[in-house]
Protein backbone atom coordinates (compact mmCIF):
# COMPACT_ATOMS: atom_id res chain seq x y z
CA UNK A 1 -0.20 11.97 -32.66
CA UNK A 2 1.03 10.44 -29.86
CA UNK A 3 3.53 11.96 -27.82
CA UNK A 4 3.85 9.52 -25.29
CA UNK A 5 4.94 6.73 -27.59
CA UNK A 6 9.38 7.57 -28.45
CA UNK A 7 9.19 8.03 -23.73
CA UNK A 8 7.65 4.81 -23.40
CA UNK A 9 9.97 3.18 -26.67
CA UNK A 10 12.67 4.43 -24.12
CA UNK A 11 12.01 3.44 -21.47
CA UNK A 12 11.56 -0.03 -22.21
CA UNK A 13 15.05 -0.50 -23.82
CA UNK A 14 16.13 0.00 -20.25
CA UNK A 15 14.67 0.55 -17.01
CA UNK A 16 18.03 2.52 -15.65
CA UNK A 17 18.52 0.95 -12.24
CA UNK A 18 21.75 2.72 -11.78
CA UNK A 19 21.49 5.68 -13.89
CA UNK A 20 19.69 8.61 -13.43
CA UNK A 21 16.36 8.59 -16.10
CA UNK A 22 17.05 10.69 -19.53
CA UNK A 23 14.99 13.34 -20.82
CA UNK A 24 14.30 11.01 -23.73
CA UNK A 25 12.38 8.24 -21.25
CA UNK A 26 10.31 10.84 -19.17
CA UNK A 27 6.42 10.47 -18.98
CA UNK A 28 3.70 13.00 -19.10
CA UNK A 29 0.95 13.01 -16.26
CA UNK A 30 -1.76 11.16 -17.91
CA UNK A 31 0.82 8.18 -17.38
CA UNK A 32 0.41 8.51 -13.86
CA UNK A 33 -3.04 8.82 -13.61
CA UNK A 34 -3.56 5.78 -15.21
CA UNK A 35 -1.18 4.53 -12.77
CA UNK A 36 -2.15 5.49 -9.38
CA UNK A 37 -5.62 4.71 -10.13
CA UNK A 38 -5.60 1.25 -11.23
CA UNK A 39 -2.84 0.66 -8.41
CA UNK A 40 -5.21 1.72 -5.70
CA UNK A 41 -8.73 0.73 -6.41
CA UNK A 42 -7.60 -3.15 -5.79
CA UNK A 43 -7.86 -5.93 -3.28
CA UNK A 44 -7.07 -4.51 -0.41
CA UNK A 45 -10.27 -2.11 -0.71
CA UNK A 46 -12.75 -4.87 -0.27
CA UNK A 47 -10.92 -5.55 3.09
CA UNK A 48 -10.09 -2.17 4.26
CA UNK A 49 -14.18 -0.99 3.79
CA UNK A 50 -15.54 -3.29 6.17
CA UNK A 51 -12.74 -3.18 8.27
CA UNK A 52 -13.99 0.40 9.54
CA UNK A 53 -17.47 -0.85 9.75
CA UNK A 54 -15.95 -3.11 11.89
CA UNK A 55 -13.88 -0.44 14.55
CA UNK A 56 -17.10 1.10 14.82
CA UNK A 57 -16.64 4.04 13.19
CA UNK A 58 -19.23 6.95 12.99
CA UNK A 59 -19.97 8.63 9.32
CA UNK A 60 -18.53 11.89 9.99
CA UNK A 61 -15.04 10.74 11.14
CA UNK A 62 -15.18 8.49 8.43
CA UNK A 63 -16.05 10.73 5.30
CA UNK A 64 -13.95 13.98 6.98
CA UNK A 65 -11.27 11.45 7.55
CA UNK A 66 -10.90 10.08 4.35
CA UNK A 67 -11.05 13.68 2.90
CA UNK A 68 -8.49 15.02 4.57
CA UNK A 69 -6.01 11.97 5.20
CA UNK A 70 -6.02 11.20 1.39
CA UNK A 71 -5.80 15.29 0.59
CA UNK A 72 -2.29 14.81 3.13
CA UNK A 73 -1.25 11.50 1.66
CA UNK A 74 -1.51 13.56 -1.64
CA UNK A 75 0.23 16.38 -0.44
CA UNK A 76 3.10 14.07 0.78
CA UNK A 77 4.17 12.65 -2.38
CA UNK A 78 3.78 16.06 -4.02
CA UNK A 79 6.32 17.79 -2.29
CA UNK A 80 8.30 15.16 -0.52
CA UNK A 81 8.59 12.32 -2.96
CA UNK A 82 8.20 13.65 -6.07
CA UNK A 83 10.77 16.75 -5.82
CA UNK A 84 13.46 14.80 -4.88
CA UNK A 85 12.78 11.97 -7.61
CA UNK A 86 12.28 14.75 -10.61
CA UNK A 87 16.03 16.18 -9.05
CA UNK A 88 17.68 12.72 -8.66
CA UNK A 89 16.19 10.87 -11.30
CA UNK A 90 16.99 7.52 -9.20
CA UNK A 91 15.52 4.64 -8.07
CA UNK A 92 15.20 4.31 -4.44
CA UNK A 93 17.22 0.98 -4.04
CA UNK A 94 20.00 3.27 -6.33
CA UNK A 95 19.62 6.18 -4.23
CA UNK A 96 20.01 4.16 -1.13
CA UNK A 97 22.87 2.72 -2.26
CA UNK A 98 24.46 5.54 -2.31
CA UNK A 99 23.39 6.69 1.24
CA UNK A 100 23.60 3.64 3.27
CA UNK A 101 25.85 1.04 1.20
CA UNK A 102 25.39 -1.88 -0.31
CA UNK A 103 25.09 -4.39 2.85
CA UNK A 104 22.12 -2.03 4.63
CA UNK A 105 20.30 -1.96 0.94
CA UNK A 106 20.39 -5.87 0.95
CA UNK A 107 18.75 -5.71 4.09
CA UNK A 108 16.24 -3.29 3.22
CA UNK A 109 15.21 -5.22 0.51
CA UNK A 110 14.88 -8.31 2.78
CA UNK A 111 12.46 -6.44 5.16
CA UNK A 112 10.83 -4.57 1.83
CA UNK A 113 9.95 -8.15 0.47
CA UNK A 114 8.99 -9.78 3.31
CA UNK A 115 6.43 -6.87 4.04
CA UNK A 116 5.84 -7.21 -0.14
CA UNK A 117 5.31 -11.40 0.43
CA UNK A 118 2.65 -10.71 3.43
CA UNK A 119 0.69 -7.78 1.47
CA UNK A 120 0.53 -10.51 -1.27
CA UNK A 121 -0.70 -12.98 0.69
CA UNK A 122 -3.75 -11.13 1.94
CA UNK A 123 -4.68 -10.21 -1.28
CA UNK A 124 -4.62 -14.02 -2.54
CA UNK A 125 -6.89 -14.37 0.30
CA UNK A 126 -9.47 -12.18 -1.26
CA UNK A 127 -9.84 -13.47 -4.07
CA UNK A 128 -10.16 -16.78 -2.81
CA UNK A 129 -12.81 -15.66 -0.49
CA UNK A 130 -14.59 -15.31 -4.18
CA UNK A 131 -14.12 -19.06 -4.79
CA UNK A 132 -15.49 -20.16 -1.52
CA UNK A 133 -18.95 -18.35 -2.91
CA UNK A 134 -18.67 -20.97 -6.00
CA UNK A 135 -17.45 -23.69 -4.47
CA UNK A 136 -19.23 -23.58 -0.81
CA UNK A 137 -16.47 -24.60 1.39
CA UNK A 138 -16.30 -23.07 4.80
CA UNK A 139 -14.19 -19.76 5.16
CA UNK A 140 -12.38 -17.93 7.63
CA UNK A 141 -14.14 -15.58 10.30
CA UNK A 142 -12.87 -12.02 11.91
CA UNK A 143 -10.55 -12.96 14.65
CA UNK A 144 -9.61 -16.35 12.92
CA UNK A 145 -6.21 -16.80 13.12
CA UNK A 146 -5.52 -19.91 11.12
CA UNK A 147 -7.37 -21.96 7.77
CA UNK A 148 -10.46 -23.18 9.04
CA UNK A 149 -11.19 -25.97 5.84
CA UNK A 150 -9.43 -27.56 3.33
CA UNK A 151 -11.03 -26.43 0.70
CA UNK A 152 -9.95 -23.09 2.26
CA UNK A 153 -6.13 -23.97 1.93
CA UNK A 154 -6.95 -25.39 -1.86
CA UNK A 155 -8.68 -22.27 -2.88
CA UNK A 156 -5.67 -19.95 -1.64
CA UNK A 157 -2.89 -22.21 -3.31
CA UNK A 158 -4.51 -22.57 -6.78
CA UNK A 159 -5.35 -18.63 -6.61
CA UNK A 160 -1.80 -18.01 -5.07
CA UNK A 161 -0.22 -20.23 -7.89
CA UNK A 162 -1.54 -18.55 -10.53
CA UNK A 163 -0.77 -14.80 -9.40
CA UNK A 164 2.75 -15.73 -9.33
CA UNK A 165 3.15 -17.49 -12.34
CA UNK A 166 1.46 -14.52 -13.80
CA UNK A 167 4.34 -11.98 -11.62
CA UNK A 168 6.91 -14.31 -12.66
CA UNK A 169 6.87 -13.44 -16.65
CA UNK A 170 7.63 -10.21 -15.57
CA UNK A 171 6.58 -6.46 -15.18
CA UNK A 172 5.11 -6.08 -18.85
CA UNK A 173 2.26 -9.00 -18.39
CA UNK A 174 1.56 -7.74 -15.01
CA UNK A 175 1.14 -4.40 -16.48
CA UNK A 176 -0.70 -5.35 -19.44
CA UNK A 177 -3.45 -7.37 -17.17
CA UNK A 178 -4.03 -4.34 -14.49
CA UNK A 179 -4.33 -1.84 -17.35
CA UNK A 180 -7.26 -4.37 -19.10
CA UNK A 181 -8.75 -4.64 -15.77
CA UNK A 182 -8.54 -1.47 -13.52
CA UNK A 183 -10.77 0.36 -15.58
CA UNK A 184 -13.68 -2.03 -15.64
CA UNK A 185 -12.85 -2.68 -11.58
CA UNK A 186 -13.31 1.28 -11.00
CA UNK A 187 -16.79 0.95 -12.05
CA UNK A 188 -17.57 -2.56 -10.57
CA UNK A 189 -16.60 -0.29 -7.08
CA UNK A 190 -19.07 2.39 -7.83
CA UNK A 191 -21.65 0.23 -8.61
CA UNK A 192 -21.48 -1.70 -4.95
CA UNK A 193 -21.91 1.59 -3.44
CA UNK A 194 -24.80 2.51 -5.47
CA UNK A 195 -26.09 -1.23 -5.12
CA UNK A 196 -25.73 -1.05 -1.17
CA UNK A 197 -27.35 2.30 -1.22
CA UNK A 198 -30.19 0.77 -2.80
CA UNK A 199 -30.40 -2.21 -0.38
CA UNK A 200 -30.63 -0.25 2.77
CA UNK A 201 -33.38 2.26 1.32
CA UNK A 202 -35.15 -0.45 0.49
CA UNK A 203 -34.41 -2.31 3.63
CA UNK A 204 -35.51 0.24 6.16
CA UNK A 205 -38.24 2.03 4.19
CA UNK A 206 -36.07 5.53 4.24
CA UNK A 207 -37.43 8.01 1.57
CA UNK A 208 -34.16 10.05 0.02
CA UNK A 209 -35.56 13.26 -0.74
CA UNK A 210 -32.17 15.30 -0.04
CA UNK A 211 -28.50 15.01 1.16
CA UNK A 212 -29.60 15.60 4.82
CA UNK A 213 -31.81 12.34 4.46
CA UNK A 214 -28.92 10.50 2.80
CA UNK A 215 -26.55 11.63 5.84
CA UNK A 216 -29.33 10.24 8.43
CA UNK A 217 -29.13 6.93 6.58
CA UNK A 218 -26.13 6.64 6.54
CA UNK A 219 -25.54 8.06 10.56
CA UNK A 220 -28.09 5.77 11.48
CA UNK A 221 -28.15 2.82 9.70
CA UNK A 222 -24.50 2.31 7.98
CA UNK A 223 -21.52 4.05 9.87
CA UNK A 224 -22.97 4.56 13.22
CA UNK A 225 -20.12 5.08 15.29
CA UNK A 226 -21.06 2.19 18.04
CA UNK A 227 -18.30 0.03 19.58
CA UNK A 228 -16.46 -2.08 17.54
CA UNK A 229 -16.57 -5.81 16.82
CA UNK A 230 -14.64 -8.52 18.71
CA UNK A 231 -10.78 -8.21 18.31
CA UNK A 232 -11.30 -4.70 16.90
CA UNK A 233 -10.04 -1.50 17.69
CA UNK A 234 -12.28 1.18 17.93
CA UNK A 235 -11.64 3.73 15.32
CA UNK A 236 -12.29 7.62 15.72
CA UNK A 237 -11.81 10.68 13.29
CA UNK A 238 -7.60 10.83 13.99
CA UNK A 239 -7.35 7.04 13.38
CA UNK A 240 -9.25 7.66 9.72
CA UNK A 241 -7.27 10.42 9.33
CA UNK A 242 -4.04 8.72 10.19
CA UNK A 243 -4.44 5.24 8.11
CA UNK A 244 -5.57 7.51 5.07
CA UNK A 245 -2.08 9.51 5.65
CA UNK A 246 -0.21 6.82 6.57
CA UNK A 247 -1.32 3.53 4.65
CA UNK A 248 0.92 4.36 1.91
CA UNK A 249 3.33 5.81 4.12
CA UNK A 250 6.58 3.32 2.86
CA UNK A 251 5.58 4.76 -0.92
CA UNK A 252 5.00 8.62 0.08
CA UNK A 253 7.17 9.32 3.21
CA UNK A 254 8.55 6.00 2.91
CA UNK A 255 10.09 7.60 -0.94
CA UNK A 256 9.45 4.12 -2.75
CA UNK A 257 7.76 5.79 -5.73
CA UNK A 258 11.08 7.97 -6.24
CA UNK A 259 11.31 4.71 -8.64
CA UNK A 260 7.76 5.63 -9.95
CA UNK A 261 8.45 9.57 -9.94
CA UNK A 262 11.94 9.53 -11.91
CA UNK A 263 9.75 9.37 -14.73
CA UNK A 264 7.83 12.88 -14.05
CA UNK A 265 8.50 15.36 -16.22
CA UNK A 266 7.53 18.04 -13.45
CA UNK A 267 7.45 16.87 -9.76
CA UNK A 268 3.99 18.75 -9.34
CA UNK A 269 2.55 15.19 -11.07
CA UNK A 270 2.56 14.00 -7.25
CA UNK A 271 -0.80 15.29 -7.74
CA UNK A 272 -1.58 12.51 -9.91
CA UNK A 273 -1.73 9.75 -6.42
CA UNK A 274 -4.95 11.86 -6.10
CA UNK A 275 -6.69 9.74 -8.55
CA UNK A 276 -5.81 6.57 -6.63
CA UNK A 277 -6.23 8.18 -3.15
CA UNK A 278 -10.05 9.35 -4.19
CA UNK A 279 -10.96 6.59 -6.50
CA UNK A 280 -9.35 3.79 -4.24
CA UNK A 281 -9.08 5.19 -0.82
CA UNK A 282 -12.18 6.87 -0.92
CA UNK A 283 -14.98 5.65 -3.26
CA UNK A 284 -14.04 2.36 -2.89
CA UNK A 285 -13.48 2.15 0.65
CA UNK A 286 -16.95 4.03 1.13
CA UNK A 287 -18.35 1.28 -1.66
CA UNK A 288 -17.17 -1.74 0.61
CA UNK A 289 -18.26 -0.83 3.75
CA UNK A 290 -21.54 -0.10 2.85
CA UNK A 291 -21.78 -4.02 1.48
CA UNK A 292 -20.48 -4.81 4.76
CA UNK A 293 -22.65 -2.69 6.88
CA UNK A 294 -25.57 -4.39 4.87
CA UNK A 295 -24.54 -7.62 5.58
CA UNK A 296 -24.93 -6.72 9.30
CA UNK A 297 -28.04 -4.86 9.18
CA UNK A 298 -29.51 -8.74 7.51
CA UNK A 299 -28.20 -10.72 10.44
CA UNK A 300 -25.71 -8.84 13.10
CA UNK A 301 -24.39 -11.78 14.09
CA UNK A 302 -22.56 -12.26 10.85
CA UNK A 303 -19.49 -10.52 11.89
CA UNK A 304 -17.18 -12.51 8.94
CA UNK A 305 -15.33 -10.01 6.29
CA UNK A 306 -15.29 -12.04 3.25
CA UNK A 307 -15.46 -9.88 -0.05
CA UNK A 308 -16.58 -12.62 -2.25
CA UNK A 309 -19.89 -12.79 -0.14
CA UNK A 310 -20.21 -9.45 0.21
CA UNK A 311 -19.91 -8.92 -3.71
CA UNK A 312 -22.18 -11.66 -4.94
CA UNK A 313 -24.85 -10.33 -2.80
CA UNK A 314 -24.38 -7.02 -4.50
CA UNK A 315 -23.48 -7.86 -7.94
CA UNK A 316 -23.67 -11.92 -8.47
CA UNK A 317 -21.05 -13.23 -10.40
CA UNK A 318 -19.89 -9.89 -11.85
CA UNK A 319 -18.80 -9.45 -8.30
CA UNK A 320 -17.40 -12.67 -7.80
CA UNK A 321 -15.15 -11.56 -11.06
CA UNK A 322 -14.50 -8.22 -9.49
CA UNK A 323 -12.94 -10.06 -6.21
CA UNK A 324 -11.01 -12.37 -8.34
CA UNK A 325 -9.26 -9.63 -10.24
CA UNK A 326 -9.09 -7.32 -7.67
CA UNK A 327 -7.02 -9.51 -5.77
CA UNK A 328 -4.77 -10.65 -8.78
CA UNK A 329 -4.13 -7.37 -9.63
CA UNK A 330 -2.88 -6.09 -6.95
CA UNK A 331 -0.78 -9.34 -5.58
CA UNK A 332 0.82 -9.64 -9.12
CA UNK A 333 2.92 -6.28 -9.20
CA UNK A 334 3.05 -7.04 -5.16
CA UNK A 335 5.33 -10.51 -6.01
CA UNK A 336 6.86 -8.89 -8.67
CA UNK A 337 8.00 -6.03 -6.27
CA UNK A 338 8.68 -8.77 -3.76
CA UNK A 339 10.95 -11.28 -6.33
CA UNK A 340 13.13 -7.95 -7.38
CA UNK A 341 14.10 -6.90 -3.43
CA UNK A 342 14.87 -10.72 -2.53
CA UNK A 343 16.72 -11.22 -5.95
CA UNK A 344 19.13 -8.54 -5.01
CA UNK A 345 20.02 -10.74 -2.06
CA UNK A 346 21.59 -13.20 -5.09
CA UNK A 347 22.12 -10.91 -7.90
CA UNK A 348 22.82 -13.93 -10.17
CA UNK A 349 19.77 -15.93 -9.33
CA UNK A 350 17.15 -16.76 -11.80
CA UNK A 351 14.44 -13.59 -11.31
CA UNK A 352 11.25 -16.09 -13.10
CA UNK A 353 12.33 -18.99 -10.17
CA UNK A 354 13.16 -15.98 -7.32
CA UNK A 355 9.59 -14.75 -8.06
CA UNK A 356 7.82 -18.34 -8.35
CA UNK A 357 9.75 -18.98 -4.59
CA UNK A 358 8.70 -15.19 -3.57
CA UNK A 359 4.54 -16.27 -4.96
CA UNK A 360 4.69 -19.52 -2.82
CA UNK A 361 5.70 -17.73 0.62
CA UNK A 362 2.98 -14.88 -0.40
CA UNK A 363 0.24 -18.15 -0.65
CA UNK A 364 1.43 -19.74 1.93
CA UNK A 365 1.11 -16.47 3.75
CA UNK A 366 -2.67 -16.20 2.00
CA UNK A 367 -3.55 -19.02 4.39
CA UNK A 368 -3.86 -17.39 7.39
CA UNK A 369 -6.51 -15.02 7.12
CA UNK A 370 -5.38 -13.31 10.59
CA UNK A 371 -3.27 -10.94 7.89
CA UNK A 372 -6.07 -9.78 5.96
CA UNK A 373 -8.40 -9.97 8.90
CA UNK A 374 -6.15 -7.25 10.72
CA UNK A 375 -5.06 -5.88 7.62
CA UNK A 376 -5.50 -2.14 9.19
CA UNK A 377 -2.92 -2.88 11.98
CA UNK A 378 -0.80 -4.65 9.13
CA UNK A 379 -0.73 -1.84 6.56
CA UNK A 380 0.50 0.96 9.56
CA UNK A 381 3.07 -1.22 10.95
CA UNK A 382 4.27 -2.34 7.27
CA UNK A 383 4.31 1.85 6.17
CA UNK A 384 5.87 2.36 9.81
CA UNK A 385 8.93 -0.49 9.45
CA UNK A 386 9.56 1.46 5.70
CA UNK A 387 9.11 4.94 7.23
CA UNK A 388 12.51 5.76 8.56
CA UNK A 389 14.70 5.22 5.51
CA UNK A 390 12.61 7.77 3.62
CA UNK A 391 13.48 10.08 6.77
CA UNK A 392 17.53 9.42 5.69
CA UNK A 393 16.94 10.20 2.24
CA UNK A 394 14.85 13.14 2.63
CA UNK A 395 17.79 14.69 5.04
CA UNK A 396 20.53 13.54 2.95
CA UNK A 397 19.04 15.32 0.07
CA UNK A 398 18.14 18.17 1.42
CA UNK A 399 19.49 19.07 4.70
CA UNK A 400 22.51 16.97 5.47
CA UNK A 401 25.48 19.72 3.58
CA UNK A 402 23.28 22.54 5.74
CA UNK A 403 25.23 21.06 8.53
CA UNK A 404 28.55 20.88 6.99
CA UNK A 405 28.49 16.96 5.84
CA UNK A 406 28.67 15.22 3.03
CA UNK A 407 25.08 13.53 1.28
CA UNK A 408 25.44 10.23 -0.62
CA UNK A 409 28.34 9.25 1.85
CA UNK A 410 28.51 5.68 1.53
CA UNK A 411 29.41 6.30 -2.25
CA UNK A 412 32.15 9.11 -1.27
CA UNK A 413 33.86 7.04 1.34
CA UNK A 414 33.09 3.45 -0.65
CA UNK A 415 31.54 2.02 2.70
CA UNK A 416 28.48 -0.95 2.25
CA UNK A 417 27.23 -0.02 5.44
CA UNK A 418 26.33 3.17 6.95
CA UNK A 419 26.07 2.85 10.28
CA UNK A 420 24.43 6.25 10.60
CA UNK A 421 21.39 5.53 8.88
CA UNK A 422 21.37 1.80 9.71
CA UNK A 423 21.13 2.92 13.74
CA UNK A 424 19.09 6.22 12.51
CA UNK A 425 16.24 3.15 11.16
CA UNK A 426 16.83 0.60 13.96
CA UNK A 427 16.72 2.89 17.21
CA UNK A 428 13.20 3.91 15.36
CA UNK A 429 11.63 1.28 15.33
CA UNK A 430 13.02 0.45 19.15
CA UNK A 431 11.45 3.53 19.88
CA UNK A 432 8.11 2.81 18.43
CA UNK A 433 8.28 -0.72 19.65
CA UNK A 434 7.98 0.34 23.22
CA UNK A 435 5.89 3.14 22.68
CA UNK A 436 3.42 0.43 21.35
CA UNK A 437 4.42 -1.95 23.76
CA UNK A 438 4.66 -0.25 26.94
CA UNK A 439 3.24 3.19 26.80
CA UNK A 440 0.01 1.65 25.34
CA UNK A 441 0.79 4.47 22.29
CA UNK A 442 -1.81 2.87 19.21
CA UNK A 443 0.52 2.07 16.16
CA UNK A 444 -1.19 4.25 14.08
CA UNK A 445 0.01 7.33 16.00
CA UNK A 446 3.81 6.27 16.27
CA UNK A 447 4.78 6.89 12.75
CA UNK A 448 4.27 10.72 12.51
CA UNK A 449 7.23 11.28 15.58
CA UNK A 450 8.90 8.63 14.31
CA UNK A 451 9.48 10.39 10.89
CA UNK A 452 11.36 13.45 13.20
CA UNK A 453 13.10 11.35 15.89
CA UNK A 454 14.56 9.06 12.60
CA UNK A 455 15.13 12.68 11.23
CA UNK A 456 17.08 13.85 13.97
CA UNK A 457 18.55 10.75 14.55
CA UNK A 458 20.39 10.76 11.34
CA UNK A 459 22.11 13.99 11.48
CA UNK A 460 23.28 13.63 15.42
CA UNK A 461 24.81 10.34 14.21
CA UNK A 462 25.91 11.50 11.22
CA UNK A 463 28.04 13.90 13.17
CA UNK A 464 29.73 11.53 15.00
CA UNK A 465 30.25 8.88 12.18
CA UNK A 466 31.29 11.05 8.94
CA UNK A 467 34.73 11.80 8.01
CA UNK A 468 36.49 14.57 5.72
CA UNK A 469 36.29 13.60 2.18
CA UNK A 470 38.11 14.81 -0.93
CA UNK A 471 35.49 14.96 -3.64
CA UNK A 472 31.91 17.51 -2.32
CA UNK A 473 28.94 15.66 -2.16
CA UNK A 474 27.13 14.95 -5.53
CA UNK A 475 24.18 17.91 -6.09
């Protein structure tokens, strides 16, 4: 018997944007292992693998990075995200609402989709990295900034097309094609890494006999901790750490999933991101990076990240397949996500034409492989520009009555803009802007501080800007 089946009957009769989620509609944890898994073993891993390679990373800051960074990324939507979203049953843009007002929400969402349109548009250029493989036309390099070929800017716009007309019939057939597909892609993944494996040992001659050999292989040969490429930044054991913390930061810290975790039936299934963080983040990462490493122990002068290379040489056209879908899956629910915060800009808008317009600024975006090429930098300052609005909610849950004022004030006092959290997020990002800018502070370090001085931020200002209500604040 199935007794998932009268939740998810429930739940799609309504996906209750402005109600709190009923007992009736709530999900057990298999639901979100499915979930979390097929979300993060995706595009973005075939970038983000070599990408390390790249910063000249060394194996032991790589694999005690990832282990611990993804065990904290885990540990952050366990009890930060998923507590409050079992308690509120909300959706963030709801819960927002309620916080900021309706005017900071719209801009929110305008920030949330432009981030959404650019994350999009690197992952259309993955997968059309696959059809430069088939169709031979010349492709971007590492620190190219612009297209390079025409056949470059045809590849991204039919591949960009059809990912959006795909996210434009909505959430069910994006679902339906990452569930077919994210299975199938998990063990696409694990073969690379075996494949790669097998290439180097080969390669240099090594005899595996034990884990110690493995770990000289891969010391010497694959993650050797030299200096990084051209345009690169050199990456050490706190900058793995970090991006495996913090690369998810807007859905953890950030609290977008409270949308995803208003479904949990206990808010201990934040354990579930585990099986994206250790399939995706880890495996596949490892996977990718090991293709990429080959490709440089072949000819070092081939610097250029392209997945659809790198996966043909490992896998022919199964990998060529496993770019392609890789890429569409994760840039469909990406310009779905995208079409919903800029459709809340016009409420009465068309959502199919809203998310057609939303997929041509993500291919358009897909063009310029300087996003995907510095995808690293992208993904920390994307998490980072998110990161302060999960600060407000966290204190106006939790903490903000400890000081004697009111949580979900903009509700309570019918403002659409609270300027308490609106200067809470923008004197943030100031901040980190100049601790970037002038005090030569990496951007991957500015978003852990930034989560307290946002923090703090909120409840001086708060001080200053609430007034006595009537009603007490909503538990």
């Amino acid at each position: 018997m199935d007794t998932e089946q009268p939740s998810q009957q429930a739940q799609t009769k309504s996906e209750f944007e402005r109600e709190p989620v009923p007992k009736s509609a709530l999900l057990g944890f298999k639901s979100f292992i499915g979930m979390y898994a097929g979300e993060h073993c995706a595009g973005t891993e075939l970038m983000l693998g070599p990408l390390f390679v790249a910063a000249g990373v060394g194996v032991f800051d790589l694999i005690i990075g990832l282990l611990l960074g993804n065990a904290l990324a885990v540990l952050s939507w366990m009890f930060m995200c998923a507590p409050i979203a079992m308690r509120s049953r909300l959706t963030l843009y709801f819960q927002l609402e309620k916080i900021c007002g309706r005017k900071l929400v719209i801009l929110y969402n305008l920030a949330n989709g432009v981030m959404f349109c650019f994350l999009a548009g690197a992952m259309v250029t993955v997968s059309a990295t696959a059809l430069g493989v088939w169709f031979k036309f010349k492709m971007p390099g590492l620190n190219d900034l612009y297209p390079n070929s025409v056949g470059w800017v045809v590849a991204v716009a039919i591949a960009g097309g059809l990912i959006a007309i795909v996210a434009a019939y909505g959430y069910q057939t994006v679902a339906k094609f990452a569930n077919i597909a994210a299975p199938w892609m998990v063990l696409v993944f694990l073969a690379f890494g075996f494949v790669g494996l097998r290439q180097f040992i080969e390669a240099t001659g090594t005899e595996i006999g034990s884990l110690g050999d493995l770990w000289h292989l891969a010391k010497t040969q694959i993650w050797k901790g030299g200096p990084p490429q051209e345009g690169q930044v050199k990456f050490t054991f706190w900058h793995v750490l970090f991006f495996a913390w913090f690369c998810n930061m807007a859905m953890h810290i950030g609290m977008s999933d409270l949308s995803v975790f208003r479904f949990a039936r206990k808010s201990w299934y934040g354990v579930a991101s585990g099986a994206g963080m250790y399939v995706g983040h880890f495996m596949a990462w490892i996977s990718a990076s090991i293709l990429y490493a080959y490709q440089l122990h072949l000819n070092p002068t081939d610097t250029d990240v392209l997945p659809g290379p790198l996966a043909y040489r490992a896998a022919g056209l199964v990998g060529l397949l496993c770019v392609i879908i890789a890429g569409w899956t994760t840039a469909n629910p990406t310009i779905y996500r995208a079409g919903l915060a800029f459709q809340a800009l016009s409420p009465k808008s068309s959502r199919f034409k809203v998310t057609l317009i939303t997929g041509a600024i993500a291919t358009i975006a897909g063009m310029f492989p300087a996003i995907a090429m510095k995808l690293l930098g992208f993904v920390a300052l994307y998490g980072l520009v998110l990161m302060p609005m999960g600060a407000v909610i966290f204190v106006d849950f939790w903490l903000i009555r400890k000081f004697g004022m009111q949580s979900y004030y903009a509700e309570l006092s019918e403002k659409t803009f609270n300027w308490a959290a609106g200067l809470a997020w923008f004197i943030t990002l100031a901040i980190a802007w100049v601790l970037v800018k002038f005090a030569g502070v990496q951007i991957f370090f500015v978003s852990l501080p930034g989560w307290f001085v946002a923090a703090i931020l909120y409840i001086v200002l708060s001080k200053f800007y609430q007034k006595k209500l009537r009603p007490e604040a909503p538990q």
